[in-house]
N, C-alpha and C. Protein backbone atom coordinates (compact mmCIF):
# COMPACT_ATOMS: atom_id res chain seq x y z
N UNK A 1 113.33 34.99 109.84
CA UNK A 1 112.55 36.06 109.27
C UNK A 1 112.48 35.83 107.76
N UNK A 2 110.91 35.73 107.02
CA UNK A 2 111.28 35.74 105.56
C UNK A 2 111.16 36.89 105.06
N UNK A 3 111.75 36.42 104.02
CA UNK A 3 111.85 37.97 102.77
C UNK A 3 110.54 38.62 103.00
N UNK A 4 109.50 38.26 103.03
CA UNK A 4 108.25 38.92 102.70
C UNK A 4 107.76 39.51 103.83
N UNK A 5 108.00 39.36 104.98
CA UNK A 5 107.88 40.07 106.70
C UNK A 5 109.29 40.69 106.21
N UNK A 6 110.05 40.51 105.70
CA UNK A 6 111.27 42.02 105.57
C UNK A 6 110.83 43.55 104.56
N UNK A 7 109.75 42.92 103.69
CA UNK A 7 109.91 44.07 102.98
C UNK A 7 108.37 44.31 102.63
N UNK A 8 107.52 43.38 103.70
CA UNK A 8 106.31 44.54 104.12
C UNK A 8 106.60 45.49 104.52
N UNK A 9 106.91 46.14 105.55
CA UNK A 9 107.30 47.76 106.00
C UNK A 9 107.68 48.44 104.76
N UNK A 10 108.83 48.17 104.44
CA UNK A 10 108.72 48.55 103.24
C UNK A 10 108.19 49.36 101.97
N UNK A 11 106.86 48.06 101.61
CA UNK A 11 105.78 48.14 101.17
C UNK A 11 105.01 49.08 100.99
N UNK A 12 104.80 49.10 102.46
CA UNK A 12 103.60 50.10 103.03
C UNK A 12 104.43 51.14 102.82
N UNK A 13 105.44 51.67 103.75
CA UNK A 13 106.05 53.41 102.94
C UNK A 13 105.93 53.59 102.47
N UNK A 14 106.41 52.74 100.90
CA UNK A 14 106.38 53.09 99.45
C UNK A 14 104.88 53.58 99.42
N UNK A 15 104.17 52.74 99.61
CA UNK A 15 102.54 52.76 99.11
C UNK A 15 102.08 54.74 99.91
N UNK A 16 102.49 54.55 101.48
CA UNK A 16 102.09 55.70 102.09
C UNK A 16 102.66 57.27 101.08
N UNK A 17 104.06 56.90 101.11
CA UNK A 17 104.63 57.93 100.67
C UNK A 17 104.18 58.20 99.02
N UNK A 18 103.89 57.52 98.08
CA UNK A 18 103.00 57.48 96.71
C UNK A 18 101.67 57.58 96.59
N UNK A 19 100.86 57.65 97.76
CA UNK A 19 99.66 58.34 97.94
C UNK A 19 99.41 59.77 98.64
N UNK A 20 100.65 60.11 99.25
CA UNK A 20 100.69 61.53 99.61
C UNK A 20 100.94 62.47 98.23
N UNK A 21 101.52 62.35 97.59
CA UNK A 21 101.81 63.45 96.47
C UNK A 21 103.55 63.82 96.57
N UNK A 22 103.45 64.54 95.98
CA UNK A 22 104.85 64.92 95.66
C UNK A 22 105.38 65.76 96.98
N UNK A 23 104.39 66.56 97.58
CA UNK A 23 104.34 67.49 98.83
C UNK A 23 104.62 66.77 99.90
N UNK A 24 104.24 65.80 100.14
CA UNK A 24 104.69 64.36 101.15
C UNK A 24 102.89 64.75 102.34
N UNK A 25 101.77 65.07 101.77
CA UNK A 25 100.78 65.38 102.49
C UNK A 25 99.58 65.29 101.86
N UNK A 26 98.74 64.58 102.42
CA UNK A 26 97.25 64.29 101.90
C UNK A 26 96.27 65.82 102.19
N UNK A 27 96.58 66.37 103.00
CA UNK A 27 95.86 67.91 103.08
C UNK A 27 96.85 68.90 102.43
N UNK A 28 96.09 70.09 101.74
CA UNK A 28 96.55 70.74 101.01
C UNK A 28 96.78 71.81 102.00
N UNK A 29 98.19 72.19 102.06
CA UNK A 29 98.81 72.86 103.13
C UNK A 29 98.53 74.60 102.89
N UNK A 30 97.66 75.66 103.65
CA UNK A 30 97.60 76.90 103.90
C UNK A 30 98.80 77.42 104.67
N UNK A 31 99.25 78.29 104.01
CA UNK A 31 100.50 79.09 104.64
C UNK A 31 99.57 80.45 105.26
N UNK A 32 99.63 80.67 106.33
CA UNK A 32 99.14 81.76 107.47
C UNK A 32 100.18 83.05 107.08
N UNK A 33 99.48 84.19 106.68
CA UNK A 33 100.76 85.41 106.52
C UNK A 33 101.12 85.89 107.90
N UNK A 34 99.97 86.11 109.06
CA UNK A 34 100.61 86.06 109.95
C UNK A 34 100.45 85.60 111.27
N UNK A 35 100.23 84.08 110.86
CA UNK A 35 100.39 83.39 111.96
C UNK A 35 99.89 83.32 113.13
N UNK A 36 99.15 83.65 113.51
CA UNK A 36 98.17 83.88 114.21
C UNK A 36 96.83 83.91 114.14
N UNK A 37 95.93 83.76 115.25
CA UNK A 37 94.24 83.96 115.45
C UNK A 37 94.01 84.93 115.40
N UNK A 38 92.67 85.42 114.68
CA UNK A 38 91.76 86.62 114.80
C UNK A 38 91.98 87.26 115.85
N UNK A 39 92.01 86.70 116.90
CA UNK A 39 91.80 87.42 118.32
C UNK A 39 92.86 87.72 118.31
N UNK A 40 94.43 87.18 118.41
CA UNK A 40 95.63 87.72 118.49
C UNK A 40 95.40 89.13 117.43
N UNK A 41 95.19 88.80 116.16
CA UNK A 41 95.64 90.20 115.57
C UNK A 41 95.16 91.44 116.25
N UNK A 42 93.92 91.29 116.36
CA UNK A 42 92.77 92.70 116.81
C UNK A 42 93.27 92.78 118.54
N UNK A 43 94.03 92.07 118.77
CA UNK A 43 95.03 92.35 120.28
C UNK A 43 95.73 92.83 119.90
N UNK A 44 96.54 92.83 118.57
CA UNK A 44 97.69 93.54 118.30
C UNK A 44 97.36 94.52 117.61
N UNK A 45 96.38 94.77 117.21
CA UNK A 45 95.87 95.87 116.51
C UNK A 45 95.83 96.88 117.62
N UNK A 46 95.21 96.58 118.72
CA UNK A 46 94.77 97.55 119.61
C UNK A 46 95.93 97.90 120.34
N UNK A 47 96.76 97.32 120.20
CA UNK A 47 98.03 97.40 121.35
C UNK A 47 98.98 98.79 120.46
N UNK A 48 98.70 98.41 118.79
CA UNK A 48 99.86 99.21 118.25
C UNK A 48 98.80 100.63 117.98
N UNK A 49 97.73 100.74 118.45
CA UNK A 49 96.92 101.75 117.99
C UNK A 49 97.55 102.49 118.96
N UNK A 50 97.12 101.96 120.08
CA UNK A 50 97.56 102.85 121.57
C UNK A 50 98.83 103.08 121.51
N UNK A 51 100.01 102.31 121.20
CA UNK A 51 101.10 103.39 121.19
C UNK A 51 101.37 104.26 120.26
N UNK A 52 100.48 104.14 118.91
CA UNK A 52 100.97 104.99 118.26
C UNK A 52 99.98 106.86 118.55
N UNK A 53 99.17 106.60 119.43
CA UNK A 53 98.04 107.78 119.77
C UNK A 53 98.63 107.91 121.19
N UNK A 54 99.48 107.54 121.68
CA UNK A 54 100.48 107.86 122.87
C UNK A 54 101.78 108.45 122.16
N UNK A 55 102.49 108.07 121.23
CA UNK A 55 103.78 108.60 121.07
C UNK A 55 103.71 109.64 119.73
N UNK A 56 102.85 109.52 119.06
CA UNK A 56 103.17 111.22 117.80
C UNK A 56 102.86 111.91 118.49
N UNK A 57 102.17 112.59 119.91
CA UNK A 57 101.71 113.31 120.35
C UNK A 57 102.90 113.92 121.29
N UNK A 58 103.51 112.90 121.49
CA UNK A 58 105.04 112.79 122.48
C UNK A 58 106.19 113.64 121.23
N UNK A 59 106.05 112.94 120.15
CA UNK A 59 106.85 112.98 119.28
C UNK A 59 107.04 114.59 118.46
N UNK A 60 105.25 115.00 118.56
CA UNK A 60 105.28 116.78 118.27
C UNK A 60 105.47 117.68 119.60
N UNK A 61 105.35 117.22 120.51
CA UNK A 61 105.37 118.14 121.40
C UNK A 61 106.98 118.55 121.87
N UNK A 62 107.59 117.03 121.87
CA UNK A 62 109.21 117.23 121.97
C UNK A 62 109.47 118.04 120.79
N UNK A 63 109.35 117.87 119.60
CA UNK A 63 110.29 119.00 118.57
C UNK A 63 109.36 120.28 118.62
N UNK A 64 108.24 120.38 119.03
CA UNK A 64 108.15 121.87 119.27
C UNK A 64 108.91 122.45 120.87
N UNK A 65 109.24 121.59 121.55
CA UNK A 65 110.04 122.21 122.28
C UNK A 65 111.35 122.26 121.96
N UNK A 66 112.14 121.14 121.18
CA UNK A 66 113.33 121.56 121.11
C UNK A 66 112.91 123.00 120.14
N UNK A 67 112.23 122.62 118.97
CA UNK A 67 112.03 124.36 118.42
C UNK A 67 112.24 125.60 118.52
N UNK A 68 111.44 125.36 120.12
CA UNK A 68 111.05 126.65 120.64
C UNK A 68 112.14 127.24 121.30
N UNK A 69 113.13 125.91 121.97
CA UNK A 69 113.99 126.90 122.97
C UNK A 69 115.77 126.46 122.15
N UNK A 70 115.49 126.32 120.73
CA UNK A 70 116.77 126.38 120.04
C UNK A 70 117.74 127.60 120.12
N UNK A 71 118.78 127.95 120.30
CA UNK A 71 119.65 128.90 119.80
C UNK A 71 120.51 128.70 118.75
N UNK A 72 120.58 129.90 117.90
CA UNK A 72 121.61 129.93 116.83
C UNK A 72 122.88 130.04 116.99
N UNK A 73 123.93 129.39 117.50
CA UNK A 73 125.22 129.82 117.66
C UNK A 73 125.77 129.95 116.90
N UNK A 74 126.53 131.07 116.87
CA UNK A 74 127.28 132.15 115.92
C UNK A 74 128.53 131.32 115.89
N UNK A 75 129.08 131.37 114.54
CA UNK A 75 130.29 130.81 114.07
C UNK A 75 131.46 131.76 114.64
N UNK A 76 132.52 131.29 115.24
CA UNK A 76 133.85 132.17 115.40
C UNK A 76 133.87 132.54 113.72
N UNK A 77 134.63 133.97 114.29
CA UNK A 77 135.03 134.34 112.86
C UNK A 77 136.67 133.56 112.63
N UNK A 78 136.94 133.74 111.19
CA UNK A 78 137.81 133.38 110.97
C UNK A 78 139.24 133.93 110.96
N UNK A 79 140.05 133.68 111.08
CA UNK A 79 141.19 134.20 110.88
C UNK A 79 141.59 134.45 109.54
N UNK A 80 142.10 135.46 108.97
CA UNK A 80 142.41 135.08 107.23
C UNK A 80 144.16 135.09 107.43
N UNK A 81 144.24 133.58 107.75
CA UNK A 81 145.42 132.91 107.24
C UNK A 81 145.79 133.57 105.44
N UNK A 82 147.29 133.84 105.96
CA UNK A 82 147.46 134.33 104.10
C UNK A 82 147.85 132.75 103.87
N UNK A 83 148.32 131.79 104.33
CA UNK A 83 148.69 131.09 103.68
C UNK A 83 147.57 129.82 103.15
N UNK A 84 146.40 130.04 103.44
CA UNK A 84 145.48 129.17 103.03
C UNK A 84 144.58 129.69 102.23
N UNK A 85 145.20 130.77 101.05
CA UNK A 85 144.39 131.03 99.85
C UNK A 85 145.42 130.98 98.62
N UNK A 86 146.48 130.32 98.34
CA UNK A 86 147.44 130.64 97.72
C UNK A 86 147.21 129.82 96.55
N UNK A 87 147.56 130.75 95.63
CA UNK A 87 146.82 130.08 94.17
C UNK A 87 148.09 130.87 93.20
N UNK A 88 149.31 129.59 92.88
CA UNK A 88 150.23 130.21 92.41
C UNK A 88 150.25 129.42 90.53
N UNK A 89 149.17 128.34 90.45
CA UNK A 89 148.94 128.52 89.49
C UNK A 89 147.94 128.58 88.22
N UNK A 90 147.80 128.73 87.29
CA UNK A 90 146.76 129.55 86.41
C UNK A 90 145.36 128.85 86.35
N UNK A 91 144.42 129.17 86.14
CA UNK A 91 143.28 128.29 85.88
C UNK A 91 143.07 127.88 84.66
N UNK A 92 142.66 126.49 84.76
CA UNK A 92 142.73 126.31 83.02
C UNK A 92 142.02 126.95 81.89
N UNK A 93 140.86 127.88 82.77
CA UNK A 93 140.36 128.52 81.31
C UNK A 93 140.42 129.82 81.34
């Protein structure tokens, strides 16, 4: 094998990889925000429409029922422990 069939391959990388750019790519690369086709979004558009015109409707009707059939439960009264007000010394002002 001579030197020069060893470091054609070589060669050519160098050459490939120094005509791509610094990016390592001859097309100038678009980043997608979300990744997907037209058609996917307006599928997902329609998908999150419908649950959301299915569930606030779910979502008011449950708290007007818990609302409606809430009770106030009354606190036990307390005991007046003498020993849990004891203030034996002065306040500072």
């Amino acid at each position: 094998m001579s030197a020069r069939s060893a470091i054609a391959p070589l060669k050519r990388a160098f050459q490939q990889a120094a005509s791509k750019g610094p990016m390592g790519s001859t097309r100038q690369q678009v980043r997608g925000m979300s990744g997907g086709s037209i058609e996917e979004e307006i599928a997902e558009y329609k998908k999150w429409r419908v649950i959301t015109y299915a569930c606030v409707p779910g979502c008011i009707a449950y708290g007007a029922y818990t609302f409606s059939n809430a009770e106030h439960g009354h606190a036990h009264e307390k005991i007046p422990f003498e020993y849990l007000k004891i203030r034996n010394k002065r306040f500072p002002w």
